[in-house]
PDB file of N, CA and C in Angstrom:
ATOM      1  N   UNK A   1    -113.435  -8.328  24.809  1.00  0.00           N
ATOM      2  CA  UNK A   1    -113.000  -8.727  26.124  1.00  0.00           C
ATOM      3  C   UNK A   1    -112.824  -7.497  26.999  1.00  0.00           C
ATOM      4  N   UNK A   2    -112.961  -8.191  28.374  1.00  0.00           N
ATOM      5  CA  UNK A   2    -112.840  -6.503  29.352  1.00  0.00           C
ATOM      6  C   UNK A   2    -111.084  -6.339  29.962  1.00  0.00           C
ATOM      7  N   UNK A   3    -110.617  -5.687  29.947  1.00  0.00           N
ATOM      8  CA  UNK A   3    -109.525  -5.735  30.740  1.00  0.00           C
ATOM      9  C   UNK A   3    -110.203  -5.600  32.236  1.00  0.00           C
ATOM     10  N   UNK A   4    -109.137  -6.053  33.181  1.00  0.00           N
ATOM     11  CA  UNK A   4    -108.853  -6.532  34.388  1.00  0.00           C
ATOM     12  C   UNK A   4    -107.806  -4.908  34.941  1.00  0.00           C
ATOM     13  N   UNK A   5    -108.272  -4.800  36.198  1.00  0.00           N
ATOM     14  CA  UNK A   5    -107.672  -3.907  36.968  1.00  0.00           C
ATOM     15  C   UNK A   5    -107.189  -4.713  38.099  1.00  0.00           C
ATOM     16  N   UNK A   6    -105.793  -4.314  38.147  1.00  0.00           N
ATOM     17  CA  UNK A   6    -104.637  -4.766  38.939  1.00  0.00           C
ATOM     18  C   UNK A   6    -104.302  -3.554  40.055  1.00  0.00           C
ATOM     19  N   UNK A   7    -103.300  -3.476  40.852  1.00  0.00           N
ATOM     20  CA  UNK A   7    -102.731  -2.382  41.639  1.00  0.00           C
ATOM     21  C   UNK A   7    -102.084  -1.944  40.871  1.00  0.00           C
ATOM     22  N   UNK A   8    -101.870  -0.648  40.641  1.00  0.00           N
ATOM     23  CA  UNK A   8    -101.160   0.277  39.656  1.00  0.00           C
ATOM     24  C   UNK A   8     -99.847  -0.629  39.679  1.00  0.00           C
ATOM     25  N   UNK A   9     -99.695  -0.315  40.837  1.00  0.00           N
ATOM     26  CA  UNK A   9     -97.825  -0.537  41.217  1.00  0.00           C
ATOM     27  C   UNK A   9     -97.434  -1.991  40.189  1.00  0.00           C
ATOM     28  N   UNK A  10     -98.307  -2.875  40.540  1.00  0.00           N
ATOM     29  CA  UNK A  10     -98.137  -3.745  40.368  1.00  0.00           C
ATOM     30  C   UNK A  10     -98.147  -4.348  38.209  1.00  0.00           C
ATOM     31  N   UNK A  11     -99.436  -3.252  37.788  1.00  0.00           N
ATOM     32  CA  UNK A  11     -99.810  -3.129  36.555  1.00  0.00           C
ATOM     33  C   UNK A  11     -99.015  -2.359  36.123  1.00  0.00           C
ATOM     34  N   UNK A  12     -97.879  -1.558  36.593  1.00  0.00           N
ATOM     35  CA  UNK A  12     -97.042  -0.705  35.887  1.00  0.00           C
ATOM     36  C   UNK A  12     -95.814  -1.627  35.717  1.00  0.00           C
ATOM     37  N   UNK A  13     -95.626  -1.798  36.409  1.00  0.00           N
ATOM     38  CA  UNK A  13     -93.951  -3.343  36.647  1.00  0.00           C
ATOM     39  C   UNK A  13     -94.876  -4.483  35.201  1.00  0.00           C
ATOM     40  N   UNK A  14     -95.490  -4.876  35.647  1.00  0.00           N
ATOM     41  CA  UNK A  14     -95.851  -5.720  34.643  1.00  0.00           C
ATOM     42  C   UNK A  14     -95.939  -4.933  33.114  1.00  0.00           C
ATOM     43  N   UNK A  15     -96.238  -3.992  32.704  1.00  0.00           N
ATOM     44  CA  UNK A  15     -96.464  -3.324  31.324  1.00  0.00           C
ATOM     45  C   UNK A  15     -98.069  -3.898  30.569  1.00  0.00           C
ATOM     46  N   UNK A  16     -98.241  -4.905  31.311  1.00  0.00           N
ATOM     47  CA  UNK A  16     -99.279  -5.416  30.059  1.00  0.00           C
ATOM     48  C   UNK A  16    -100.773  -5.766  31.081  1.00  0.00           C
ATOM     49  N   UNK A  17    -101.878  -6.121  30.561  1.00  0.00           N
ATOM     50  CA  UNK A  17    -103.102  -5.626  30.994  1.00  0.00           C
ATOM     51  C   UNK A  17    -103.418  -7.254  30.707  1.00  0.00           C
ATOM     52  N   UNK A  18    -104.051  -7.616  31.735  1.00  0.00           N
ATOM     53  CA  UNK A  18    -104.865  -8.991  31.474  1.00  0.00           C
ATOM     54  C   UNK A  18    -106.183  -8.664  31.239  1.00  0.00           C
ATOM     55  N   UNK A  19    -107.217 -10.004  30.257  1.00  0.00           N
ATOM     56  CA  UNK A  19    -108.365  -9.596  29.570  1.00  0.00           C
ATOM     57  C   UNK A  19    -109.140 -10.988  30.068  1.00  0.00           C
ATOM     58  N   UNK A  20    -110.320 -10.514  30.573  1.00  0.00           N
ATOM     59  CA  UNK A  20    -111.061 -11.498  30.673  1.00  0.00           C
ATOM     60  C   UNK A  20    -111.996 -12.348  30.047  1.00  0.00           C
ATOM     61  N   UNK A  21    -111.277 -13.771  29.907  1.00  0.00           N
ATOM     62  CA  UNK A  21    -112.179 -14.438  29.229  1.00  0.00           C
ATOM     63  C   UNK A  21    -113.122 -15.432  29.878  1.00  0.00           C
ATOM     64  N   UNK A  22    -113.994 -16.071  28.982  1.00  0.00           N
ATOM     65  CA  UNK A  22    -114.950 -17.007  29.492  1.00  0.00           C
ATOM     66  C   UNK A  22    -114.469 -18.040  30.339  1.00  0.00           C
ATOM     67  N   UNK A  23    -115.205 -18.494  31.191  1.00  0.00           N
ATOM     68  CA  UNK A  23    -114.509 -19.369  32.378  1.00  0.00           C
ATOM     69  C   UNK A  23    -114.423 -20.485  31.889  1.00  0.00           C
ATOM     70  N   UNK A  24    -113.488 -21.423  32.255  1.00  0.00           N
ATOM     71  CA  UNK A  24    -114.012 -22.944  32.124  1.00  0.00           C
ATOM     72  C   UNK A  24    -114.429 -23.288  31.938  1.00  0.00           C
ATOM     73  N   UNK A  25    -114.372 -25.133  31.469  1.00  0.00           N
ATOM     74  CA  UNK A  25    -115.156 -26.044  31.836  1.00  0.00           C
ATOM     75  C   UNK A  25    -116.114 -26.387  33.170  1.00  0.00           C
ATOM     76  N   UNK A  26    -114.943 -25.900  34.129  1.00  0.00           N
ATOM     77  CA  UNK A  26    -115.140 -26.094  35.555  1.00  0.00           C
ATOM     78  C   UNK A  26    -115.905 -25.295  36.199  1.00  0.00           C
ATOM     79  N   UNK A  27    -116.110 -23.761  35.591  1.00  0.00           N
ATOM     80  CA  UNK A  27    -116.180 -22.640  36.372  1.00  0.00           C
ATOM     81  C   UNK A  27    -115.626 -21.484  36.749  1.00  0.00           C
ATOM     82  N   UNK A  28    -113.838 -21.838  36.672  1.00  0.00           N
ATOM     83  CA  UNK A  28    -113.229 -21.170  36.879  1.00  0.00           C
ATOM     84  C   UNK A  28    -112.746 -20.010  36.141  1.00  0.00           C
ATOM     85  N   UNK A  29    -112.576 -18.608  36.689  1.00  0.00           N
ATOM     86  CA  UNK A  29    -112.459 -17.872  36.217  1.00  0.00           C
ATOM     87  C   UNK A  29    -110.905 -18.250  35.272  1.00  0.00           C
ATOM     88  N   UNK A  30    -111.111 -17.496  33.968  1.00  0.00           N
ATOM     89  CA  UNK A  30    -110.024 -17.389  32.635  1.00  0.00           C
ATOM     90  C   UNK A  30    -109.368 -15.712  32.476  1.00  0.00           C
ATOM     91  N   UNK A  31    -108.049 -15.751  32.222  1.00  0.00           N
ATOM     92  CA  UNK A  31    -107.659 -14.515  31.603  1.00  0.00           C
ATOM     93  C   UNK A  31    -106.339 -14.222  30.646  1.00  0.00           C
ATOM     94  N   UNK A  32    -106.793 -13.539  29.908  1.00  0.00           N
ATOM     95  CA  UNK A  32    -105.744 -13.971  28.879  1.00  0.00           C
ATOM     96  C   UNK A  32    -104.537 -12.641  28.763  1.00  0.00           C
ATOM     97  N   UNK A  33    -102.951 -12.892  28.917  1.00  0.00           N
ATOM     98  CA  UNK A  33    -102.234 -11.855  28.524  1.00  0.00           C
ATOM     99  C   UNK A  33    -101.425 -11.795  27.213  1.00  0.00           C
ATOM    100  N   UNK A  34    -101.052 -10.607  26.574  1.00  0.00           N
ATOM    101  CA  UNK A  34    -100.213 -10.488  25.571  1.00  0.00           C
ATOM    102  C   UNK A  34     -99.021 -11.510  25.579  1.00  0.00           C
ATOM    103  N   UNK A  35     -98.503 -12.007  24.772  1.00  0.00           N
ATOM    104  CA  UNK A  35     -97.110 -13.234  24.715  1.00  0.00           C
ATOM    105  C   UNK A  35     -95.778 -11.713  25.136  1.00  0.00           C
ATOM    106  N   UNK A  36     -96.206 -10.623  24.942  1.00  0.00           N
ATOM    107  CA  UNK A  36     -94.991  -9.984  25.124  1.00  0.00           C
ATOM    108  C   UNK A  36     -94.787  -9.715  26.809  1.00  0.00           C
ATOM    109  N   UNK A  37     -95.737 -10.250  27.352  1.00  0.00           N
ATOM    110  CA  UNK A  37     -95.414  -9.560  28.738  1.00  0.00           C
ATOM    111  C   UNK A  37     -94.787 -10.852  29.370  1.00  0.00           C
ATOM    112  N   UNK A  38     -94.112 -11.496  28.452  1.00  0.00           N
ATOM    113  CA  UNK A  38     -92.770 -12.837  28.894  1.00  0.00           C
ATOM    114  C   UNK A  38     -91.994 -12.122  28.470  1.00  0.00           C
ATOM    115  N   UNK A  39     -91.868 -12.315  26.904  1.00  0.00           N
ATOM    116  CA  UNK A  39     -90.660 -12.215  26.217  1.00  0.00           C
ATOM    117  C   UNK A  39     -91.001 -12.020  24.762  1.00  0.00           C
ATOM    118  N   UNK A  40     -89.919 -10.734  24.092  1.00  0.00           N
ATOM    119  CA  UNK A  40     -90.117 -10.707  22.870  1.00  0.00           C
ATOM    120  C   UNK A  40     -90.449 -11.814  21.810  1.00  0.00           C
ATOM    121  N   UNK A  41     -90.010 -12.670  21.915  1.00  0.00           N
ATOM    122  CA  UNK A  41     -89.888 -13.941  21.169  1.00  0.00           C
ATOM    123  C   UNK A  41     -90.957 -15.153  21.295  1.00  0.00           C
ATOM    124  N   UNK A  42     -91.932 -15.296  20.698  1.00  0.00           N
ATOM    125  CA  UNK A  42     -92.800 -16.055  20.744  1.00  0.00           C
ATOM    126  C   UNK A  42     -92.629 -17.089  21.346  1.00  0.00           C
ATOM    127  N   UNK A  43     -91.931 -18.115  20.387  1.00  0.00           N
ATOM    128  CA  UNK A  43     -91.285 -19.135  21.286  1.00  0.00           C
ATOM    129  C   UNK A  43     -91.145 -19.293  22.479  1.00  0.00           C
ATOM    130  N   UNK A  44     -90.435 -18.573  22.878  1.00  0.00           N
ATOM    131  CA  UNK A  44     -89.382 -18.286  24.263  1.00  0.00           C
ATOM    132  C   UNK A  44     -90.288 -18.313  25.280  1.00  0.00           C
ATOM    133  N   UNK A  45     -90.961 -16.993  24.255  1.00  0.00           N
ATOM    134  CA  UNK A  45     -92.729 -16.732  25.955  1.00  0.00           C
ATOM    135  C   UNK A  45     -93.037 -17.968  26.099  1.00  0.00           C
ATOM    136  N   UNK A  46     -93.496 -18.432  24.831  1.00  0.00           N
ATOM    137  CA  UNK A  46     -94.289 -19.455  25.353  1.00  0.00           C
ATOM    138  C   UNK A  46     -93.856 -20.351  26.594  1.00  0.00           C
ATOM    139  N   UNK A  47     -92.764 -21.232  26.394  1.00  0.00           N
ATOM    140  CA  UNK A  47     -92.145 -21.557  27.066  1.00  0.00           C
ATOM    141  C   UNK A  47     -91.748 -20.974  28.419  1.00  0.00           C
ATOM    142  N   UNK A  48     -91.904 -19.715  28.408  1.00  0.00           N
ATOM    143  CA  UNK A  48     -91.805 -19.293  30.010  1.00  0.00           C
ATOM    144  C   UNK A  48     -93.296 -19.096  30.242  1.00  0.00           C
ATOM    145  N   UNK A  49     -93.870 -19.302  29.744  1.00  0.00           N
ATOM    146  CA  UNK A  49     -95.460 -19.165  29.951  1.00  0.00           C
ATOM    147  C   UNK A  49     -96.078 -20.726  30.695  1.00  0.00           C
ATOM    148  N   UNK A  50     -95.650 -21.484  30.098  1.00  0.00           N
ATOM    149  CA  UNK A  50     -95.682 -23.188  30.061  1.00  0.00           C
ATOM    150  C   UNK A  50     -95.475 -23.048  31.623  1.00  0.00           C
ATOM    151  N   UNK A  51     -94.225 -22.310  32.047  1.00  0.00           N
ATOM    152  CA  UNK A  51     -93.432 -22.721  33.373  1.00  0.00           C
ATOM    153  C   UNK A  51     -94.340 -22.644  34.379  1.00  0.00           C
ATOM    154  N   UNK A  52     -95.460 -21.564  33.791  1.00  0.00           N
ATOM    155  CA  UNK A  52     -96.338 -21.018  34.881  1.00  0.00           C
ATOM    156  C   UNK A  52     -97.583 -21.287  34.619  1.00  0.00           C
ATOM    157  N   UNK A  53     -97.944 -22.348  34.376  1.00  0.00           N
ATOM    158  CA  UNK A  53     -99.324 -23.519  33.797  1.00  0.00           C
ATOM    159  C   UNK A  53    -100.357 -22.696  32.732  1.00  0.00           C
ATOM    160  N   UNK A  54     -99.726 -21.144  32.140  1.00  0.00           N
ATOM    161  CA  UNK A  54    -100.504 -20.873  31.216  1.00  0.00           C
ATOM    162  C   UNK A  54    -100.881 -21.606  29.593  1.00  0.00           C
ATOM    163  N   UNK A  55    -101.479 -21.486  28.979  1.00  0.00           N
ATOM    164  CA  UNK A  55    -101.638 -21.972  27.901  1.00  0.00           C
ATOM    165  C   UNK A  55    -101.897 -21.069  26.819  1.00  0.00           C
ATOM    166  N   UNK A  56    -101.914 -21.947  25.481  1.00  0.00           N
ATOM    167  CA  UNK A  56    -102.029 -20.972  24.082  1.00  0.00           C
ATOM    168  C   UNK A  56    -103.468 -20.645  24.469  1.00  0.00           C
ATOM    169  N   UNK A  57    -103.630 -19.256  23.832  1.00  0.00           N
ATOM    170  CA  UNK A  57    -104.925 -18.318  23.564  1.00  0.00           C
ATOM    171  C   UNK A  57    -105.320 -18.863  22.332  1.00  0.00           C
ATOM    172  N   UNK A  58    -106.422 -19.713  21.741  1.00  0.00           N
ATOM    173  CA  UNK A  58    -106.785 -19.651  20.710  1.00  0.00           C
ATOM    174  C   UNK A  58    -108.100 -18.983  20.009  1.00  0.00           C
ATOM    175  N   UNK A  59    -108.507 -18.666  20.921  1.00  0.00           N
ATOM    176  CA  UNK A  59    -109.666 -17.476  20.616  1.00  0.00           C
ATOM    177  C   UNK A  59    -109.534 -16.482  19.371  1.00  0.00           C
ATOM    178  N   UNK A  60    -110.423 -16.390  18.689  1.00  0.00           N
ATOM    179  CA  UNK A  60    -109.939 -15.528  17.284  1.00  0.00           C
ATOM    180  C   UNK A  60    -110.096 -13.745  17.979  1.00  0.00           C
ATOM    181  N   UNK A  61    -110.358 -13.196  19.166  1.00  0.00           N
ATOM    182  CA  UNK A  61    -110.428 -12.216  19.173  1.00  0.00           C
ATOM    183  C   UNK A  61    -109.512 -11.615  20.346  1.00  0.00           C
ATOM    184  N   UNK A  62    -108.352 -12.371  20.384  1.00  0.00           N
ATOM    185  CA  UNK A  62    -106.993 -11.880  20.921  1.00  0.00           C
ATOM    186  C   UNK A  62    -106.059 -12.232  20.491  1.00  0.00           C
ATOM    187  N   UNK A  63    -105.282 -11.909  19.399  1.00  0.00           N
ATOM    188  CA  UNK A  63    -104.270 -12.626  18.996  1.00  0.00           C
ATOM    189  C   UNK A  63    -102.670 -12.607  19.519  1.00  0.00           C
ATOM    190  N   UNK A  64    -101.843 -13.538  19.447  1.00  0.00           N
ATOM    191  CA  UNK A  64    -100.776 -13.759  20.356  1.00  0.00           C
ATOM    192  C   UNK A  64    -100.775 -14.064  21.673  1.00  0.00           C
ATOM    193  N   UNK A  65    -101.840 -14.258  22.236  1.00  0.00           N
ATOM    194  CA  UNK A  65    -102.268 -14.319  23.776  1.00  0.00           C
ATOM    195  C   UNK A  65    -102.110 -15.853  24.881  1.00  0.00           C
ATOM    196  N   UNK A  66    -101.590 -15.970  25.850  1.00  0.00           N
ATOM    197  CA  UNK A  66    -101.413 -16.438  26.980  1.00  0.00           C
ATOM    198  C   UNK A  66    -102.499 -16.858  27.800  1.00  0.00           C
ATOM    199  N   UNK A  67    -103.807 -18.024  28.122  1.00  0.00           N
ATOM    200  CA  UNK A  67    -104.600 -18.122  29.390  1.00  0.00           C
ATOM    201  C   UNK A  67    -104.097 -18.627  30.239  1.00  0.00           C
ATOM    202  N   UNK A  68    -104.372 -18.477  31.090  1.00  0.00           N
ATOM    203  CA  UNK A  68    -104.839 -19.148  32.641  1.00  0.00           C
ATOM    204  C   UNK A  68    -105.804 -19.128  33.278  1.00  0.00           C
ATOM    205  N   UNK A  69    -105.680 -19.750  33.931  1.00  0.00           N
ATOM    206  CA  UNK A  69    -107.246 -19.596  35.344  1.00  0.00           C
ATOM    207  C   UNK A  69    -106.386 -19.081  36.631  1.00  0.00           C
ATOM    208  N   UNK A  70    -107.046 -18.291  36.906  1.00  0.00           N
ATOM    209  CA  UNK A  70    -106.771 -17.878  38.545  1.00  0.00           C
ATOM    210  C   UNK A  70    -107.673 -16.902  38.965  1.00  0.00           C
ATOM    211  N   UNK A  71    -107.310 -17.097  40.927  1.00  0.00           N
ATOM    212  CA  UNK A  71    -108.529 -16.626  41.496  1.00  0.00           C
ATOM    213  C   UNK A  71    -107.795 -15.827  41.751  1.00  0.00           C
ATOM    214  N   UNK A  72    -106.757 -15.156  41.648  1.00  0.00           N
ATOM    215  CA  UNK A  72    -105.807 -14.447  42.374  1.00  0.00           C
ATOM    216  C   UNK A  72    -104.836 -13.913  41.406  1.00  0.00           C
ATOM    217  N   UNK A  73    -105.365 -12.735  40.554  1.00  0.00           N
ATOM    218  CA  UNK A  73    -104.479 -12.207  39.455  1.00  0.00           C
ATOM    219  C   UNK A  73    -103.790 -11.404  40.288  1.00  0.00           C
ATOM    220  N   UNK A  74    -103.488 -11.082  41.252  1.00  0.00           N
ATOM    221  CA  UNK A  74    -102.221  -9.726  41.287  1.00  0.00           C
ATOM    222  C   UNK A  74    -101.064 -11.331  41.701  1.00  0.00           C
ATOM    223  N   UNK A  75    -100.838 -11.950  42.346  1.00  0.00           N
ATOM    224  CA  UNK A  75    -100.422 -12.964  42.706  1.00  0.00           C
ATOM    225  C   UNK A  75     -99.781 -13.289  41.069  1.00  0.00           C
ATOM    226  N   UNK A  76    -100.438 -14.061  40.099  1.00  0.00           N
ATOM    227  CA  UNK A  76     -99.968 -14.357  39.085  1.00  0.00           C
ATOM    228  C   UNK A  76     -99.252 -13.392  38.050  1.00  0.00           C
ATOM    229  N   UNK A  77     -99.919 -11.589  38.384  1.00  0.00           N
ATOM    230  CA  UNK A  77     -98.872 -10.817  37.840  1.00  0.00           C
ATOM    231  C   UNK A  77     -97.500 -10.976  38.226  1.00  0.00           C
ATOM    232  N   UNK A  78     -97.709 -10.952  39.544  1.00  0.00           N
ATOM    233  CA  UNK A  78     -96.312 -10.861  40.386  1.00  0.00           C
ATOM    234  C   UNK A  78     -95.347 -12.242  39.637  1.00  0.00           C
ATOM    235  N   UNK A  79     -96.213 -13.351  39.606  1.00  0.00           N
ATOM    236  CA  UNK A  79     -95.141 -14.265  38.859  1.00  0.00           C
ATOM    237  C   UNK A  79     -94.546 -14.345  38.079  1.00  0.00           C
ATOM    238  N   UNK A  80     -95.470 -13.556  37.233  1.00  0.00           N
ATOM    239  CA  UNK A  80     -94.902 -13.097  35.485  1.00  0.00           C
ATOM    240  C   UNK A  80     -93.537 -12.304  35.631  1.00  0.00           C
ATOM    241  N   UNK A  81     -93.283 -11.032  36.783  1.00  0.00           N
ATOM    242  CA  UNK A  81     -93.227 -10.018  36.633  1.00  0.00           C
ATOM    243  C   UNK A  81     -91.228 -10.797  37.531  1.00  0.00           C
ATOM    244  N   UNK A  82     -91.765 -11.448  38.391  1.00  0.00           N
ATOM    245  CA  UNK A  82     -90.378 -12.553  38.871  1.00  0.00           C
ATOM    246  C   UNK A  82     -89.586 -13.374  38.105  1.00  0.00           C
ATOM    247  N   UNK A  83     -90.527 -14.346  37.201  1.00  0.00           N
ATOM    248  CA  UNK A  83     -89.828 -14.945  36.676  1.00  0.00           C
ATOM    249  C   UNK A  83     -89.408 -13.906  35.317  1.00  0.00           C
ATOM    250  N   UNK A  84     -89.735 -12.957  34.639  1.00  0.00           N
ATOM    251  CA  UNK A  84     -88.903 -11.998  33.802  1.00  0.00           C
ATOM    252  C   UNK A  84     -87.516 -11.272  34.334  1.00  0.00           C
ATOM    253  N   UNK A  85     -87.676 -11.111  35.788  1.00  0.00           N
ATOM    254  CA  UNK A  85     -86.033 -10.568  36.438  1.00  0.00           C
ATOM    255  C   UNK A  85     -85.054 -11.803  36.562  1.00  0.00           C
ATOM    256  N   UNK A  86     -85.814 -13.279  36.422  1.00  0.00           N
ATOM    257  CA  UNK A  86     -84.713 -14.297  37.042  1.00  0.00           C
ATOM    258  C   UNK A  86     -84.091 -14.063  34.953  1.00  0.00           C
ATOM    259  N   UNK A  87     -84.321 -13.875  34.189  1.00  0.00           N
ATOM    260  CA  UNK A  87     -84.063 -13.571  33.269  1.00  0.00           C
ATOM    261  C   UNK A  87     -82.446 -13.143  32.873  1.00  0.00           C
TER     262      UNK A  87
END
């Protein structure tokens, strides 16, 4: 997978690097992040992951990982990066 370039500023607050995966059904672009850039705790991420319409990574060549679709990754960093301070 390729990593994704973000605004520094923005990729430094976040800690973790999104990876691009194959698009959709639909078309739409896919990308997958580490479960730690929620929360230590698997579980937990997940669940704060859920909040933000991501889903389990089941791909065998990222393990622990987070997708979504979006056209607008600095936007969805920023969400990650909000809902970890309401924390």
């Amino acid at each position: 997978m390729n990593s994704c370039h973000l605004d520094y500023k923005v990729e430094d607050e976040l800690g973790y690097r999104f990876y691009r995966a194959n698009n959709s059904s639909y078309g739409n672009p896919r990308y997958v992040i580490h479960f730690l850039a929620f929360h230590s705790d698997y579980d937990e991420a997940l669940k704060l992951a859920k909040t933000l319409k991501f889903k389990r990574y089941t791909g065998s060549d990222f393990g622990g990982g987070f997708v979504c679709e979006s056209y607008n990754l600095e936007n969805t960093a920023e969400r990650i990066i909000k809902l970890r301070g309401e924390l």
